[in-house]
N, C-alpha and C. Protein backbone atom coordinates (compact mmCIF):
# COMPACT_ATOMS: atom_id res chain seq x y z
N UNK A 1 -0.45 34.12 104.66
CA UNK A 1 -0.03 34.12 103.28
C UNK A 1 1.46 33.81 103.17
N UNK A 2 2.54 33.76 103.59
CA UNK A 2 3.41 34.01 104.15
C UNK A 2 4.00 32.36 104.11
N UNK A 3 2.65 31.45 105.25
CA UNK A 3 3.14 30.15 105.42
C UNK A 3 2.65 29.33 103.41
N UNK A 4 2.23 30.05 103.18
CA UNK A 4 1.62 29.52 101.70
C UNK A 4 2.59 30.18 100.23
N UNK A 5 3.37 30.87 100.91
CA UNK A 5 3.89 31.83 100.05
C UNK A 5 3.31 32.09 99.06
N UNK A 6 2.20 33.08 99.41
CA UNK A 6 1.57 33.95 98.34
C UNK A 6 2.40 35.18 98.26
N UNK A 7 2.45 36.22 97.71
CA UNK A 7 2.52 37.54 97.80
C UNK A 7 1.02 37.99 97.66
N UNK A 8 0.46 37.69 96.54
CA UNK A 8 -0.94 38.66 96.25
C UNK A 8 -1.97 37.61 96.13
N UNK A 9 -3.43 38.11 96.44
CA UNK A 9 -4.68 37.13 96.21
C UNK A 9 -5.47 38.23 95.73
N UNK A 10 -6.31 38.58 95.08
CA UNK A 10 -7.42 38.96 94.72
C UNK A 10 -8.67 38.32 94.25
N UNK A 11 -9.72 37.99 94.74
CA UNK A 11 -10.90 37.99 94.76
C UNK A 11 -11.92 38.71 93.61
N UNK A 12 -12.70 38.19 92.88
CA UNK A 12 -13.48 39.06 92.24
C UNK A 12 -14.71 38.35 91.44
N UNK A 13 -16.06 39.06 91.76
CA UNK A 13 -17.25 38.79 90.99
C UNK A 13 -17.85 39.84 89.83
N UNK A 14 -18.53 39.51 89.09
CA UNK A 14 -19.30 40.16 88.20
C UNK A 14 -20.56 39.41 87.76
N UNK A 15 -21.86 40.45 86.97
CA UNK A 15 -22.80 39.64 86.62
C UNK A 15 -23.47 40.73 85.76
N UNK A 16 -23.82 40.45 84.87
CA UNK A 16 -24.89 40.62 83.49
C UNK A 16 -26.06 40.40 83.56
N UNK A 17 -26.52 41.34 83.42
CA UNK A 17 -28.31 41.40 82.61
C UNK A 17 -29.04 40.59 83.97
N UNK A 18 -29.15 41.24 85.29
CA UNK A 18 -29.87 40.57 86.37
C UNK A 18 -30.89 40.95 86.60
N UNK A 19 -31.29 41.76 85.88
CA UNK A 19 -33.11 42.93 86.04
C UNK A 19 -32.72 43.66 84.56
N UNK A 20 -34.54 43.80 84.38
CA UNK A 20 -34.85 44.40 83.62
C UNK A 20 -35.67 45.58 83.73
N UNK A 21 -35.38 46.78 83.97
CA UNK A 21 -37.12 47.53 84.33
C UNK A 21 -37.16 48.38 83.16
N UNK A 22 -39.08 47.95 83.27
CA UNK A 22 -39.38 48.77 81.61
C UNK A 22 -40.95 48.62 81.60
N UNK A 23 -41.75 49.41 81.28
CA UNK A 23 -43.28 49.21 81.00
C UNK A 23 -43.74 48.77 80.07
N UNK A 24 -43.14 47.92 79.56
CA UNK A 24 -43.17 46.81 79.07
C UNK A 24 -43.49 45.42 79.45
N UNK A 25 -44.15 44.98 79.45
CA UNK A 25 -44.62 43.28 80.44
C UNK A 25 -44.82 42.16 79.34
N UNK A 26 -45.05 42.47 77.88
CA UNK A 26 -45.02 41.21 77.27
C UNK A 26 -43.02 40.76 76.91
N UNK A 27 -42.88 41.76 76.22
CA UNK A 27 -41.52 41.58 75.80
C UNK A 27 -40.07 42.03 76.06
N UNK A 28 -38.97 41.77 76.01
CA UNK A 28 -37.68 42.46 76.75
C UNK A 28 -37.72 43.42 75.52
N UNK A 29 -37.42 44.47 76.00
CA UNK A 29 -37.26 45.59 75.24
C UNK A 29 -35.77 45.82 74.53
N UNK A 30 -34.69 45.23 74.73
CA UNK A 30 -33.38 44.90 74.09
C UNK A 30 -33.27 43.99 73.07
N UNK A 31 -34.22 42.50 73.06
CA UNK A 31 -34.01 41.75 72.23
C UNK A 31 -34.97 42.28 70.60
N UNK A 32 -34.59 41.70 69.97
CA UNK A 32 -34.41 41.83 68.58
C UNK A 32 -35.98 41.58 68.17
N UNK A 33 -37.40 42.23 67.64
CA UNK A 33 -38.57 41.16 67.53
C UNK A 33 -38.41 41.52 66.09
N UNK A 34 -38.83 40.39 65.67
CA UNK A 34 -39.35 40.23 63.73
C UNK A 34 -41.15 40.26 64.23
N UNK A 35 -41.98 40.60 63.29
CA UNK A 35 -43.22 40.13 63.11
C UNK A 35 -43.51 38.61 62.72
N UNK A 36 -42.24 38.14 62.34
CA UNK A 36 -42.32 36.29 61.87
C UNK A 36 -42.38 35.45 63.32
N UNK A 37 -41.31 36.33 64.27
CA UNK A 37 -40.66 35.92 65.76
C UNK A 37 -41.19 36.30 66.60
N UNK A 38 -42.48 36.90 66.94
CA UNK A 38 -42.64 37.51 68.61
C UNK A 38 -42.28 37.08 69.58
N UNK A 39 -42.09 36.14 69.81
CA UNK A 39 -41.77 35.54 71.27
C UNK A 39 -40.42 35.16 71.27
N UNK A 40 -39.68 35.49 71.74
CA UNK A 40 -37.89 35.11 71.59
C UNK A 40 -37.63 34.60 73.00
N UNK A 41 -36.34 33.58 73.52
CA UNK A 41 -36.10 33.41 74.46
C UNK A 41 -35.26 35.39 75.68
N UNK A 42 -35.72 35.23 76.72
CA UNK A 42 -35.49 36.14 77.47
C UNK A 42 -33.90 36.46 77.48
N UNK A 43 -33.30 37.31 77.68
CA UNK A 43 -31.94 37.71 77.79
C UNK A 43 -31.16 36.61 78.60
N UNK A 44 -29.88 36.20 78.28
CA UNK A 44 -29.29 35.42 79.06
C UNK A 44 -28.53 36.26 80.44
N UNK A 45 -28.23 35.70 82.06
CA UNK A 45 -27.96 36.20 82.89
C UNK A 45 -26.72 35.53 82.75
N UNK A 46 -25.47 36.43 83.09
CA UNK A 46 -24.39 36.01 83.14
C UNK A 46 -23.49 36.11 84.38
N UNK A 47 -22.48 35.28 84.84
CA UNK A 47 -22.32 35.24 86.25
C UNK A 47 -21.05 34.70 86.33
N UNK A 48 -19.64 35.61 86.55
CA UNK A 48 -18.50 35.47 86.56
C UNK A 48 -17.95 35.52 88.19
N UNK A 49 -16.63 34.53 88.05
CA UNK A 49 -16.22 34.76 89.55
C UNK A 49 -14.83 33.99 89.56
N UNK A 50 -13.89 34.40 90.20
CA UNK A 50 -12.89 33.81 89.98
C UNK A 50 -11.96 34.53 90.76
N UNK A 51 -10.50 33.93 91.07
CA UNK A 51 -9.87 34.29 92.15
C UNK A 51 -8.53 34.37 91.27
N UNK A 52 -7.39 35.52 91.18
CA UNK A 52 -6.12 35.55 91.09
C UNK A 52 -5.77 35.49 92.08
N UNK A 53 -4.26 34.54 91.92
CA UNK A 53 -3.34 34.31 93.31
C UNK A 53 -2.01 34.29 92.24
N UNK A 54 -1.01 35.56 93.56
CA UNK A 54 0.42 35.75 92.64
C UNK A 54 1.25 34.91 93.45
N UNK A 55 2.71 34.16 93.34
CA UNK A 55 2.85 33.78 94.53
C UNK A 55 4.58 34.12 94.14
């Protein structure tokens, strides 16, 4: 780090909505149903990652 002159690096992941458990099998139990709407698209999975570097 030194020959790159960093001082600091940090590393870091995160992620959203990757399982669902519920006895439930037709529908996600979070999303929103109307009786007009039954079938809605499934929860979106979200997936962050990214690196700080101080130098």
């Amino acid at each position: 780090m030194d020959r790159l002159h960093m001082s600091k690096i940090t590393i870091y992941a995160n992620a959203e909505n990757l399982v669902t458990f519920s006895k439930y099998k037709e529908a996600d139990p979070e999303s929103l149903v109307n009786r007009n709407d039954l079938y809605t698209y499934p929860m979106m999975k979200t997936f962050t990652a990214g690196v700080n570097v101080t130098f």
